[in-house]
C-alpha atoms as a PDB file:
ATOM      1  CA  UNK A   1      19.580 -36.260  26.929  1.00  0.00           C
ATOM      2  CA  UNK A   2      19.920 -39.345  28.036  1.00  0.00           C
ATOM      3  CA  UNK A   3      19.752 -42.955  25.660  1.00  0.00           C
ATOM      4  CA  UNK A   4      15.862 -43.349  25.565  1.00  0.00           C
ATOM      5  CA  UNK A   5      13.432 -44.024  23.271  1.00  0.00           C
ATOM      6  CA  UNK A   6       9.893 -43.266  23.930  1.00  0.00           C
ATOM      7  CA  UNK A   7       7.456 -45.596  21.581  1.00  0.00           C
ATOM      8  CA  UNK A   8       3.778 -44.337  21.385  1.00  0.00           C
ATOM      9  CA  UNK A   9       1.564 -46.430  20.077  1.00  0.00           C
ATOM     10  CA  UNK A  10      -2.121 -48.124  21.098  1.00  0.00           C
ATOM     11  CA  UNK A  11      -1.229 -51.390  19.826  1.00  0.00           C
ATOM     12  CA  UNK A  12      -0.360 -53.945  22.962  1.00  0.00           C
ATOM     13  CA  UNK A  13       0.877 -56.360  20.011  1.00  0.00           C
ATOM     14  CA  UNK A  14       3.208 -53.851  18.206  1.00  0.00           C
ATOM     15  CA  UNK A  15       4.674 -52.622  21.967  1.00  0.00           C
ATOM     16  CA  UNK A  16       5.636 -56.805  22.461  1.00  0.00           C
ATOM     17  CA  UNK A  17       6.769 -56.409  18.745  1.00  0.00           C
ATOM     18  CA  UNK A  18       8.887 -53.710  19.260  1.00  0.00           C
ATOM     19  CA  UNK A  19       9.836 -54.630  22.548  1.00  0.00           C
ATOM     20  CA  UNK A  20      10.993 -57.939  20.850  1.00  0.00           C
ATOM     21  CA  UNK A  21      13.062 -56.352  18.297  1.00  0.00           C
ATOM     22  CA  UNK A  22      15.019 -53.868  20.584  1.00  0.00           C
ATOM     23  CA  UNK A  23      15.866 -56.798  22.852  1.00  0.00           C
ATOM     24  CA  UNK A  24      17.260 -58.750  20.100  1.00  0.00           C
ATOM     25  CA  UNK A  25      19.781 -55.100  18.674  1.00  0.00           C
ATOM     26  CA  UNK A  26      23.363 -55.412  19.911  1.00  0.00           C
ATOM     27  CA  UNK A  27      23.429 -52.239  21.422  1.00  0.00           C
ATOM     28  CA  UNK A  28      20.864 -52.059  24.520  1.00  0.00           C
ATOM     29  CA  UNK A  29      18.128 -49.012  24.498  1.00  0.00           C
ATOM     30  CA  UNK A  30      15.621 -47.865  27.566  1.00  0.00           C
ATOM     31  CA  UNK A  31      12.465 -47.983  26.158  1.00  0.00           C
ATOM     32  CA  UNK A  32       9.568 -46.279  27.398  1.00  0.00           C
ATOM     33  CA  UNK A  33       6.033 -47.689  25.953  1.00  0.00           C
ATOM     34  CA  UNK A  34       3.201 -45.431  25.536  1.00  0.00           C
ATOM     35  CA  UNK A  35      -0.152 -46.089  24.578  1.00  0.00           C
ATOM     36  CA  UNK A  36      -1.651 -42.997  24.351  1.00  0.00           C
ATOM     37  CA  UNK A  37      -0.743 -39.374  23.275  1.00  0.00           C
ATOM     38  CA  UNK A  38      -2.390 -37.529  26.266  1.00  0.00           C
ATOM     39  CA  UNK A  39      -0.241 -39.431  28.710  1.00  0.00           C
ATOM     40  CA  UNK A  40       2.713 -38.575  26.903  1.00  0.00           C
ATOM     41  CA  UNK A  41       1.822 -34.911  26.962  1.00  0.00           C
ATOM     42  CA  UNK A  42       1.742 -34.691  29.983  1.00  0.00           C
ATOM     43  CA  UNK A  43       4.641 -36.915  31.268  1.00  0.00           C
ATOM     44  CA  UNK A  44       6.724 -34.477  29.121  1.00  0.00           C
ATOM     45  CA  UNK A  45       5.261 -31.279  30.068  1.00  0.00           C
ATOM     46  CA  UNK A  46       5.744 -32.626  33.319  1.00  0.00           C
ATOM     47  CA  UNK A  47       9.486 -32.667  32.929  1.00  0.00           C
ATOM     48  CA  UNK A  48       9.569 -29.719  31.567  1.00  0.00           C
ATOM     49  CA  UNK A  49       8.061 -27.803  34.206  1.00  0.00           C
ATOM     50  CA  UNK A  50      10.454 -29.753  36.696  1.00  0.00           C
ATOM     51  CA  UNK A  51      12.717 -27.925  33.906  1.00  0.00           C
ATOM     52  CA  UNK A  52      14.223 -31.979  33.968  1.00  0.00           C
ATOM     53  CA  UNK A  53      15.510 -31.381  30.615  1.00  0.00           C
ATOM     54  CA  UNK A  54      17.977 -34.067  30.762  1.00  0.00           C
ATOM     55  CA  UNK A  55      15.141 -36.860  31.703  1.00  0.00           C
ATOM     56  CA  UNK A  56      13.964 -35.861  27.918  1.00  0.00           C
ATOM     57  CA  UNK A  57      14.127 -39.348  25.941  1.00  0.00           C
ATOM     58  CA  UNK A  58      16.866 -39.171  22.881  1.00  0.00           C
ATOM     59  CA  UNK A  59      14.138 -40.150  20.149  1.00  0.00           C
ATOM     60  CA  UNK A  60      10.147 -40.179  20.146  1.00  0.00           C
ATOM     61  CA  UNK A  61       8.729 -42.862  17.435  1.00  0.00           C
ATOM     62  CA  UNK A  62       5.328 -42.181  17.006  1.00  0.00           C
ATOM     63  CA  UNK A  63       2.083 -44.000  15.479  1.00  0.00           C
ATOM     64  CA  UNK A  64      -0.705 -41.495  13.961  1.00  0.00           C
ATOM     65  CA  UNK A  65      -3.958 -43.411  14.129  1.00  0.00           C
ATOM     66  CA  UNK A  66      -4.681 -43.758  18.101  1.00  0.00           C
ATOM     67  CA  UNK A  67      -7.829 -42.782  19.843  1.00  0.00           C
ATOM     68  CA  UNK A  68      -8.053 -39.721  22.157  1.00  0.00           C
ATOM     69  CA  UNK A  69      -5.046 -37.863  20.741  1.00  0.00           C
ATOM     70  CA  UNK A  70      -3.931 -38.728  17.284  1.00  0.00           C
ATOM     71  CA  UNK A  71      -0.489 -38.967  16.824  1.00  0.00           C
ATOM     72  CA  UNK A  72      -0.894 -35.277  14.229  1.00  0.00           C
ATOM     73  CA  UNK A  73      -2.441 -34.083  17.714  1.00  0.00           C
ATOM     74  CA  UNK A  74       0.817 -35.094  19.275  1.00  0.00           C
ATOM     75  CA  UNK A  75       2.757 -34.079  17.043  1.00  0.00           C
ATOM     76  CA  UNK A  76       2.048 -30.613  17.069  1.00  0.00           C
ATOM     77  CA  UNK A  77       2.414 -30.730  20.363  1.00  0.00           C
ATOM     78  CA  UNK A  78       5.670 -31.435  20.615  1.00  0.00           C
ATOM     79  CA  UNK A  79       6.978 -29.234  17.716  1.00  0.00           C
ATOM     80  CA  UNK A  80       5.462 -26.041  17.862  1.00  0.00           C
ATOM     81  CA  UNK A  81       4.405 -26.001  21.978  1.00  0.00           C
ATOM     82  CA  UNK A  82       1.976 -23.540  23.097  1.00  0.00           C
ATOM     83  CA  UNK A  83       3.259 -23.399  26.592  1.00  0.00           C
ATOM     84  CA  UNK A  84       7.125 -21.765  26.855  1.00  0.00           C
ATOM     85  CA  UNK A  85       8.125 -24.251  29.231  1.00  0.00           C
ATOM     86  CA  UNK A  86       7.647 -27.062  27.043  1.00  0.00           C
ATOM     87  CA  UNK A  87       9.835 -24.386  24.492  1.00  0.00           C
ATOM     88  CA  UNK A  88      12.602 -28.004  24.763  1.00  0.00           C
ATOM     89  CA  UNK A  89      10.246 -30.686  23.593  1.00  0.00           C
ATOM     90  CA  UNK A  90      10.481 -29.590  20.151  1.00  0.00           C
ATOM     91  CA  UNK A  91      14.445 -30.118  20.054  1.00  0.00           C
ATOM     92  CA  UNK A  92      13.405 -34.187  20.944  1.00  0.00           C
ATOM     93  CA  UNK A  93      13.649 -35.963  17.421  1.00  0.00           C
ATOM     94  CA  UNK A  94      10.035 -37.425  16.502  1.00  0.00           C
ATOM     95  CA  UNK A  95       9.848 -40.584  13.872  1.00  0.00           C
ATOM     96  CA  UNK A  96       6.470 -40.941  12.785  1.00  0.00           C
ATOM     97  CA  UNK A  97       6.482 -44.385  12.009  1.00  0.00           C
ATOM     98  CA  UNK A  98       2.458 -45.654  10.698  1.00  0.00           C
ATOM     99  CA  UNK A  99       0.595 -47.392   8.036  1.00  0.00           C
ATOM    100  CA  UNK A 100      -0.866 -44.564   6.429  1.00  0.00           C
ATOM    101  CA  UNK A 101       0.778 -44.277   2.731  1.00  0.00           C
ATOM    102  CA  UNK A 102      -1.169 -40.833   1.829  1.00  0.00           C
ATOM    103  CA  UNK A 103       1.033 -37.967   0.578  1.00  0.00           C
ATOM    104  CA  UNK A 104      -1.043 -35.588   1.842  1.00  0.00           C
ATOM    105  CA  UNK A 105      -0.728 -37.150   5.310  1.00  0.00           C
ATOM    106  CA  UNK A 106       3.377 -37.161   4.820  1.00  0.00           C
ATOM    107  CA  UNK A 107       3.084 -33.881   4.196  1.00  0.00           C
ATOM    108  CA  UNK A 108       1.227 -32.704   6.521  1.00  0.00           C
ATOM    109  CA  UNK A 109       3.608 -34.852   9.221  1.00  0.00           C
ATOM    110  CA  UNK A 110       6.529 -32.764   8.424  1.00  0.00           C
ATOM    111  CA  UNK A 111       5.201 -29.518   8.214  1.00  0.00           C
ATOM    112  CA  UNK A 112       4.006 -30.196  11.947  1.00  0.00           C
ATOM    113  CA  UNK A 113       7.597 -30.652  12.451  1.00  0.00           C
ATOM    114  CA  UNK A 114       8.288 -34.633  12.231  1.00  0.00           C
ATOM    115  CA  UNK A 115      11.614 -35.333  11.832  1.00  0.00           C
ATOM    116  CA  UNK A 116      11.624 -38.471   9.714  1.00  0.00           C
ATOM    117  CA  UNK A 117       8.086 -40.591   8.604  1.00  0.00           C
ATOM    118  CA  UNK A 118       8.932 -44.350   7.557  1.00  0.00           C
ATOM    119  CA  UNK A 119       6.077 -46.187   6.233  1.00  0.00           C
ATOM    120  CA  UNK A 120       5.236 -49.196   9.048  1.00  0.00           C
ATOM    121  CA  UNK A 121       6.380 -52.601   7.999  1.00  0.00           C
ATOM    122  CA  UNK A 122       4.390 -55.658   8.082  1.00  0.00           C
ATOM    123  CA  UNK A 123       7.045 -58.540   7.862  1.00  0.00           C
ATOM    124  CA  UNK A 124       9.031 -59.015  11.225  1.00  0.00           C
ATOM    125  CA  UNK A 125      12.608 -58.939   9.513  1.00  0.00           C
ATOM    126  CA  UNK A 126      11.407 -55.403   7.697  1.00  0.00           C
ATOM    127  CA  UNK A 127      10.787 -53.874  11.188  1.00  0.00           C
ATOM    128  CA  UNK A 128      13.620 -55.521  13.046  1.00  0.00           C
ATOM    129  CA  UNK A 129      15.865 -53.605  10.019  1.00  0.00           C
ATOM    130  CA  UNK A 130      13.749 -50.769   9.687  1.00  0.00           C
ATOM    131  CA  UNK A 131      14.346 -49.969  13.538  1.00  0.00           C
ATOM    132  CA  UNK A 132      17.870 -51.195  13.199  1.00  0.00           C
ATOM    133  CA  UNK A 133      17.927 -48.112  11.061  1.00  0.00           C
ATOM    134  CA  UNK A 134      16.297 -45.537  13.299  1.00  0.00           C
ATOM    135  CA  UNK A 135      18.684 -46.034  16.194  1.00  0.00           C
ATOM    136  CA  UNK A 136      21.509 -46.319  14.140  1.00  0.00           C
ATOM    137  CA  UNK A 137      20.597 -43.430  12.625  1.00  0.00           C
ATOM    138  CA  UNK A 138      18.990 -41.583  15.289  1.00  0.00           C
ATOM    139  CA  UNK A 139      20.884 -42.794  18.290  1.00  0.00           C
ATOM    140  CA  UNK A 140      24.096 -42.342  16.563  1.00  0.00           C
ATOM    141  CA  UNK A 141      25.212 -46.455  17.630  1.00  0.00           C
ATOM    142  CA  UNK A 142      26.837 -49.140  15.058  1.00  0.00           C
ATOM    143  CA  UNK A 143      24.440 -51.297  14.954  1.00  0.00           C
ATOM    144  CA  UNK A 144      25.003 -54.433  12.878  1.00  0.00           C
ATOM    145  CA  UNK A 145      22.702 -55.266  10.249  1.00  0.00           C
ATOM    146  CA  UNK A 146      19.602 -57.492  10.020  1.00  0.00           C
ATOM    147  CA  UNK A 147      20.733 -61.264   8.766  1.00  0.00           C
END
C-alpha cells in the first residue's frame, strides 16, 4: 500500500477544509478527493481487476449522508465485496467520519465493517486535531499535536 488517503465526501467546502488541514500536518499525505461513492467503487474495483493492489490508498475516510450512494452503501461495499476480485478492498482501513450522532447508525457502521467512526467536528482546531489523530493513528506517522 502505498501513503494515501482517499477522502469521500459531497461537500466542495469540507474537501478545501480538509485539504487545508492536511497541508498544514508536518508529515505530507497524497490525498485523493472524492465526491461521490459510485466513483469510488469503481476506481477501486478498477484496481482490483488490474489486480493493482499496491495502488490501494493506506486509509479511506468516509462521510455517510451523500446522494447516489450513501456512504452505508459504500461501506458495504468495501467490507464484505460481492465480486472476488475486489476480495482486497476490505483489508483498506475505512474511518467513517459524519455528523450523524445516532447509536443505531454507529452500530450499524461497524457491523458493515468500519474500522473506526469519529463523530465530525464543527470547530476548525477540533478537525485539524481530530485528523491529526487519524493519520497518526492510522498512518502510523508522529505527528505533532494541534497548538
Amino acid at each position: 500500500m502505498n501513503g494515501e488517503i482517499y477522502i469521500v465526501d459531497d461537500s466542495p467546502d469540507q474537501h478545501f477544509l480538509l485539504y487545508q488541514i492536511l497541508k498544514q500536518l508536518p508529515e505530507s499525505y497524497s490525498v485523493k478527493f472524492f465526491e461521490d461513492g459510485k466513483i469510488l467503487h469503481r476506481h477501486l474495483g478498477t484496481l482490483s481487476i488490474q489486480e493493482q493492489h499496491d495502488k490501494f490508498p493506506k486509509l479511506i475516510i468516509l462521510d455517510l449522508h451523500m446522494p447516489g450512494m450513501s456512504g452505508l452503501q459504500l461501506l458495504k461495499l468495501i467490507k464484505k465485496p460481492a465480486v472476488e476480485s475486489h476480495e482486497h478492498l476490505k483489508d483498506i482501513p475505512v474511518v467513517v467520519m459524519s455528523s450523524d450522532t445516532r447509536e443505531d447508525r454507529i452500530i450499524k457502521c461497524y457491523q458493515e465493517g468500519a474500522d473506526a467512526y469519529i463523530i465530525k467536528p464543527m470547530e476548525f482546531d477540533k478537525v485539524k486535531s481530530t485528523m491529526q489523530s487519524i493519520c497518526r493513528f492510522w498512518l502510523g506517522r508522529e505527528v505533532q499535536p494541534a497548538e
